[in-house]
Protein backbone atom coordinates (compact mmCIF):
# COMPACT_ATOMS: atom_id res chain seq x y z
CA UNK A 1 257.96 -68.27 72.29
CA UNK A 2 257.45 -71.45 74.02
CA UNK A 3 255.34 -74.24 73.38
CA UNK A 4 253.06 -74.23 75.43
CA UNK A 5 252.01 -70.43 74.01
CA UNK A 6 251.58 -71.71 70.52
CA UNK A 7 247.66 -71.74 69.77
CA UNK A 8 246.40 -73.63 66.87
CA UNK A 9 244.42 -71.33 64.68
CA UNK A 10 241.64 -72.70 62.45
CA UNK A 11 240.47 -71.04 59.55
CA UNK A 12 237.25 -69.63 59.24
CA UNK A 13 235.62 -69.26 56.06
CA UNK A 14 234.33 -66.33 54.93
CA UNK A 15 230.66 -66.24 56.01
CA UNK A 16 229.72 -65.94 52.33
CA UNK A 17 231.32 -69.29 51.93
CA UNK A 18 229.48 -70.59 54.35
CA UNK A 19 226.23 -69.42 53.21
CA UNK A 20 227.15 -71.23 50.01
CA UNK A 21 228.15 -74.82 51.63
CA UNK A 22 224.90 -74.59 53.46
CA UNK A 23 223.13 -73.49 50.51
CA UNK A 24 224.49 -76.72 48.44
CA UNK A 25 223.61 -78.75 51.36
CA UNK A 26 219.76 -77.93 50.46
CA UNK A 27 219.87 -79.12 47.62
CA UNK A 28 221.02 -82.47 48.89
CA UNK A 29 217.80 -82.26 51.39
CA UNK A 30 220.43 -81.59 54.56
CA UNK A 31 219.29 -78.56 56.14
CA UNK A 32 222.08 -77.24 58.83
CA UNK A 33 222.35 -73.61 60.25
CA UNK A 34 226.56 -73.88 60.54
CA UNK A 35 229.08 -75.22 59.83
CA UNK A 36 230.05 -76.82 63.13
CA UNK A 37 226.89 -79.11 62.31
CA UNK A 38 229.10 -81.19 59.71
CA UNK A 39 230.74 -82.48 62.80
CA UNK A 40 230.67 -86.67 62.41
CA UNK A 41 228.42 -86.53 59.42
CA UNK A 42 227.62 -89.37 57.20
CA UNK A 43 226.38 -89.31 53.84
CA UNK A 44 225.84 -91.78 51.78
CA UNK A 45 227.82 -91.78 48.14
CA UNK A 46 224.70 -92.35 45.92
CA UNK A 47 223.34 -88.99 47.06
CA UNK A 48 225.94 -86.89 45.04
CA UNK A 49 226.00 -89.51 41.92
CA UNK A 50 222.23 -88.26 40.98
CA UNK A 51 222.06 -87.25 37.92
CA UNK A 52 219.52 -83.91 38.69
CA UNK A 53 222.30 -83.07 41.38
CA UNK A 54 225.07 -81.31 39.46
CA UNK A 55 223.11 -79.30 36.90
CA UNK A 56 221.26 -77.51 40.16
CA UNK A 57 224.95 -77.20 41.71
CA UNK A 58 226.42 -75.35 38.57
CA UNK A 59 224.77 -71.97 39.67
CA UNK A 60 226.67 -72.15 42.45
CA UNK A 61 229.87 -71.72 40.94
CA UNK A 62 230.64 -68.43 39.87
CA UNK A 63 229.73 -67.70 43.46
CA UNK A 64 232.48 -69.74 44.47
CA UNK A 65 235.20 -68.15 42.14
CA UNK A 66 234.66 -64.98 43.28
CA UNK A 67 236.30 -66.31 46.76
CA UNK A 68 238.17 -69.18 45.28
CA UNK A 69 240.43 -69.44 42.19
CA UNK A 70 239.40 -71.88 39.60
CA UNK A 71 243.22 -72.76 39.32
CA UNK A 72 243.64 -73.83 42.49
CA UNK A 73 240.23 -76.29 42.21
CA UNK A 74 239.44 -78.08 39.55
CA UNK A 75 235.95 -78.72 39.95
CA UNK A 76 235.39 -74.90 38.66
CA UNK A 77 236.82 -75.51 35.69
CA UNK A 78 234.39 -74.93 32.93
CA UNK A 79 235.25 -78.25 31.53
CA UNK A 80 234.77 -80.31 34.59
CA UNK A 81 231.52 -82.13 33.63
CA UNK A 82 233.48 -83.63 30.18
CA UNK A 83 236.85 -84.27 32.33
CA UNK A 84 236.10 -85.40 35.56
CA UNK A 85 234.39 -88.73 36.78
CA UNK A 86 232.70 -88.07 39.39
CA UNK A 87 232.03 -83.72 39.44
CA UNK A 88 229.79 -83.23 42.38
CA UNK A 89 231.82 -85.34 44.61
CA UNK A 90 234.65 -83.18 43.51
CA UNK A 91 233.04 -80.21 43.83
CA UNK A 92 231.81 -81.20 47.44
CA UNK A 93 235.15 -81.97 48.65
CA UNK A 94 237.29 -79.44 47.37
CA UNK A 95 234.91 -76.58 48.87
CA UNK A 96 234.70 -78.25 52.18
CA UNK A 97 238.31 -78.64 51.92
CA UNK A 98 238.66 -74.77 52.18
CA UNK A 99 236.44 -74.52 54.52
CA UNK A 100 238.53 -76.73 56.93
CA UNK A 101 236.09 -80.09 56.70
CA UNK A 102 237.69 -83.38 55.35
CA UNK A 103 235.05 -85.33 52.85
CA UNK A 104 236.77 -88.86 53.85
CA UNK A 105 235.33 -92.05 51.79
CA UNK A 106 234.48 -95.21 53.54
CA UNK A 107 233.02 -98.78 52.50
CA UNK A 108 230.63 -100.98 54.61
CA UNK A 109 230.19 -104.36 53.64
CA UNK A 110 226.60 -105.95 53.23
CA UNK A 111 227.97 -109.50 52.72
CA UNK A 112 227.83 -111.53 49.26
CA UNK A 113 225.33 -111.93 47.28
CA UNK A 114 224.05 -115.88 46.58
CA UNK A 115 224.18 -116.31 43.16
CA UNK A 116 227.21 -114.48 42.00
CA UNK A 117 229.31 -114.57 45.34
CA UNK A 118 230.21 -111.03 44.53
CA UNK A 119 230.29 -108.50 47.99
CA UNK A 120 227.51 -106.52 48.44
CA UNK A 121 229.24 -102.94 49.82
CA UNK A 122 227.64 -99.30 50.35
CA UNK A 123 229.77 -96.27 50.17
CA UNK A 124 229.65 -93.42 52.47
CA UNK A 125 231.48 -90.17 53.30
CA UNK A 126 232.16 -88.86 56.62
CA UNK A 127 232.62 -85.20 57.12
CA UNK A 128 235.60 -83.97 59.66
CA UNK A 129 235.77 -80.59 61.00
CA UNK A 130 240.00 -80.42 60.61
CA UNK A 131 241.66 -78.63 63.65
């Protein structure tokens, strides 16, 4: 086989999976139809650090395990709330992870603020469909 007749395969969720993603995408008041929407997406960080976020997310995850094994992510543990920091980013990133989109964190800087001379900076994540 020569190079030229290697094809790169991307994986392709199970449509239940994507039903899912889409389906915790509501609740963050994104509405898409598919997954090829995520495409160059930004989102800003504050929108998963709501408090009312995760307890609407948790009904989502025995959904999840039935596809997924909790071993293999974290953020279906049953103790994630207690252990982890930050469990809706988490949970976010390691679904879209399987589903072959990178949740990739970057800063933007607002300048300093007067008083305190401390930099004023808003976090964002951009979603990458990975090939």
């Amino acid at each position: 086989m020569s190079v030229d007749e290697i094809k790169v395969i991307t994986i392709i969720p199970d449509k239940k999976i994507e039903e899912i993603l889409l389906a915790m995408f509501l609740k963050l008041n994104i509405e898409l139809t598919s997954l090829t929407e995520f495409e160059g997406m930004v989102i800003e960080r504050d929108v998963f650090l709501e408090e009312s976020l995760y307890p609407n997310l948790l009904h989502f995850i025995p959904k999840i395990k039935d596809f997924l094994k909790s071993s293999y992510l974290t953020s279906l543990h049953k103790n994630s709330e207690q252990k982890q920091r930050f469990p809706c980013i988490n949970l976010f990133r390691q679904v879209l992870k399987f589903a072959n989109i990178k949740m990739s964190p970057f800063v933007i800087s607002q300048g300093y603020e007067k008083t305190t001379g401390k930099k004023i900076i808003k976090r964002f994540f951009r979603l990458e469909i990975l090939s």
